[in-house]
C-alpha atoms as a PDB file:
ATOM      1  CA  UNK A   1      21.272   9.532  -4.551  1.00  0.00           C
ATOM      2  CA  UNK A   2      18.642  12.567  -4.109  1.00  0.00           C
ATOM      3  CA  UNK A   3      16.416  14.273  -6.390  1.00  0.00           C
ATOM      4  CA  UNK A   4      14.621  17.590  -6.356  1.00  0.00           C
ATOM      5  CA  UNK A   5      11.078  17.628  -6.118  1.00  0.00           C
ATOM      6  CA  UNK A   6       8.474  20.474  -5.194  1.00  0.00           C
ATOM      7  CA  UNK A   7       6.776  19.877  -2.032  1.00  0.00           C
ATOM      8  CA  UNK A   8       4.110  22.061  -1.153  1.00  0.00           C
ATOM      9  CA  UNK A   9       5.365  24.702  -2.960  1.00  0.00           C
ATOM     10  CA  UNK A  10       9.228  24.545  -2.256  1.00  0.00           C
ATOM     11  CA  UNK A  11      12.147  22.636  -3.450  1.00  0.00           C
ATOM     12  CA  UNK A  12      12.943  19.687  -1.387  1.00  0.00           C
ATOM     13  CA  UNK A  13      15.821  17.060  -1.927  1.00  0.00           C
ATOM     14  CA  UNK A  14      14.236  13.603  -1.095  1.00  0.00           C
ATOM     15  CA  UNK A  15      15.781  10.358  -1.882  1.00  0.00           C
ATOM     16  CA  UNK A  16      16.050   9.150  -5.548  1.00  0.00           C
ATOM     17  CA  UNK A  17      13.391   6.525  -6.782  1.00  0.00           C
ATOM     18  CA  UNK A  18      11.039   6.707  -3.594  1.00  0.00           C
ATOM     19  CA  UNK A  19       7.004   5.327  -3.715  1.00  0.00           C
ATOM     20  CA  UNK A  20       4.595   8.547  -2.034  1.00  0.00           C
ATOM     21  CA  UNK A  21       4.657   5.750   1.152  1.00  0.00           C
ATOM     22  CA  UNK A  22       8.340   6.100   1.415  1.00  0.00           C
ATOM     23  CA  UNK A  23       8.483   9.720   1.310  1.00  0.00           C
ATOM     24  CA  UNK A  24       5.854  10.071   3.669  1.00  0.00           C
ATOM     25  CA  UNK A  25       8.019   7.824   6.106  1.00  0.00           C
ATOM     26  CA  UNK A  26      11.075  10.056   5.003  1.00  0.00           C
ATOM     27  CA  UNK A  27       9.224  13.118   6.063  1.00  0.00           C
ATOM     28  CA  UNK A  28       7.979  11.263   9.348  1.00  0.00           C
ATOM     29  CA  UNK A  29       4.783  11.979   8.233  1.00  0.00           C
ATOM     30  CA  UNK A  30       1.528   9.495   9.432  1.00  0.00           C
ATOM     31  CA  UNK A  31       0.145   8.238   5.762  1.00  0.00           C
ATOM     32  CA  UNK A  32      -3.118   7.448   7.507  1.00  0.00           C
ATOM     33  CA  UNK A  33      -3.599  11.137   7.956  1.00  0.00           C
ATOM     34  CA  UNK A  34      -2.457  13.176   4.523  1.00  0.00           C
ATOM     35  CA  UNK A  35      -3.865  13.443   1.137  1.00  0.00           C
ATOM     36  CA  UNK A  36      -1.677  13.769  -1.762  1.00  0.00           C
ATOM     37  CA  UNK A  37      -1.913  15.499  -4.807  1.00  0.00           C
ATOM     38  CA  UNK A  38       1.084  14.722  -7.837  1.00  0.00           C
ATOM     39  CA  UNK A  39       1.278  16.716 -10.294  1.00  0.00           C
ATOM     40  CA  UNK A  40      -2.529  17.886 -10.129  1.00  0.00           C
ATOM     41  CA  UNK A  41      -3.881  14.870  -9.508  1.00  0.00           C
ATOM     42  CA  UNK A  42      -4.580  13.129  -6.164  1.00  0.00           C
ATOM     43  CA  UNK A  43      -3.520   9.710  -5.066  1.00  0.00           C
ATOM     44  CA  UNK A  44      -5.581   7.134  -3.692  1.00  0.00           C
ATOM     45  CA  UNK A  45      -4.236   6.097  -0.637  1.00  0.00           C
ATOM     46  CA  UNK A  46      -4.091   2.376  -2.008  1.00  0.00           C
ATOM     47  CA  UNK A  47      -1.879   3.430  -4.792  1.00  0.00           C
ATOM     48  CA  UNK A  48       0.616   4.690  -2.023  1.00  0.00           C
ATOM     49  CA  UNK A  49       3.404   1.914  -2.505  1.00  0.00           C
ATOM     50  CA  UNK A  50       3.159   1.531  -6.087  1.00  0.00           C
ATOM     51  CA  UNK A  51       3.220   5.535  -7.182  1.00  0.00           C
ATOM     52  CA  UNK A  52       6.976   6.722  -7.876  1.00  0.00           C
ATOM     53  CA  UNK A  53       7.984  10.443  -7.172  1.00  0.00           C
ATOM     54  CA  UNK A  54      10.331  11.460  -9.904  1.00  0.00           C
ATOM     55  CA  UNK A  55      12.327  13.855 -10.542  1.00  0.00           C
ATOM     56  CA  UNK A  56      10.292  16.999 -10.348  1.00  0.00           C
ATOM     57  CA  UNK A  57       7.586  16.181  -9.501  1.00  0.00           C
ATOM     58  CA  UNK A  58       5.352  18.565  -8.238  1.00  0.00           C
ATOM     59  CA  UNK A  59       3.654  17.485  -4.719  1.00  0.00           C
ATOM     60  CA  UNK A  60       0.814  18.746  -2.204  1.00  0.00           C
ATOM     61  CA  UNK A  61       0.620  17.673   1.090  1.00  0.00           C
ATOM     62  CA  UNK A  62      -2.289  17.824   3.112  1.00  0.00           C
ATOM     63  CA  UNK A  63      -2.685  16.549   7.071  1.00  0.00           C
ATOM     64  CA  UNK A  64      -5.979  15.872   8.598  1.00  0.00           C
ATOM     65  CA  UNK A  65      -6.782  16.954  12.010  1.00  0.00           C
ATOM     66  CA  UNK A  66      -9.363  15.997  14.027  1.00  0.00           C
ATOM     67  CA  UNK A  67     -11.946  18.466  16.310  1.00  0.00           C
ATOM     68  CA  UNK A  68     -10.175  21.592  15.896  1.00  0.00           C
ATOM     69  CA  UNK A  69     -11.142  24.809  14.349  1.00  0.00           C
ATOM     70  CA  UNK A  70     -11.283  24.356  10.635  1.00  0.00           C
ATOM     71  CA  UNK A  71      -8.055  24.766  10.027  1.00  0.00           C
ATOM     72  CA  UNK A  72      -6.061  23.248   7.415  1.00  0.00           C
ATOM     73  CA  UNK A  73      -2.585  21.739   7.934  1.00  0.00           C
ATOM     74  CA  UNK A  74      -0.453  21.907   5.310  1.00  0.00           C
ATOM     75  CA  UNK A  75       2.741  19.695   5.583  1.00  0.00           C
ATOM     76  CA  UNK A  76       6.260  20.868   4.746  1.00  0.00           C
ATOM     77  CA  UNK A  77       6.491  24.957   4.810  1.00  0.00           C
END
């Protein structure tokens, strides 16, 4: 099953019941390099596998990149 969720500010279908580690391996995304926000409030990294996305849910994505220019990487638009 699949819920909706808002990813960086569009709705996404992602699979139902999924940790933020899980998603970020269903978006093929390295969790070593992102910070999340959930509904306004950021996730600690070691809170990855127990933190639940529900339905909803209202997500910013941010990637890190080394030595470039300053600019930001925002995951998922």
């Amino acid at each position: 099953m699949y819920m909706h969720i808002i990813l960086n500010g569009e709705k996404r279908e992602v699979p139902d019941g999924v940790t933020i580690l899980e998603l970020l391996e269903f978006l093929k995304i390295e969790h070593q390099r992102v910070a999340v926000e959930r509904n306004g409030e950021i996730v600690k990294k070691d809170r990855f596998t127990m933190t639940v996305v529900n339905e909803g849910d209202r997500l910013e994505l941010v990637s890190f990149m080394g030595g470039g220019s300053g600019a930001e990487g925002a995951i998922g638009n």
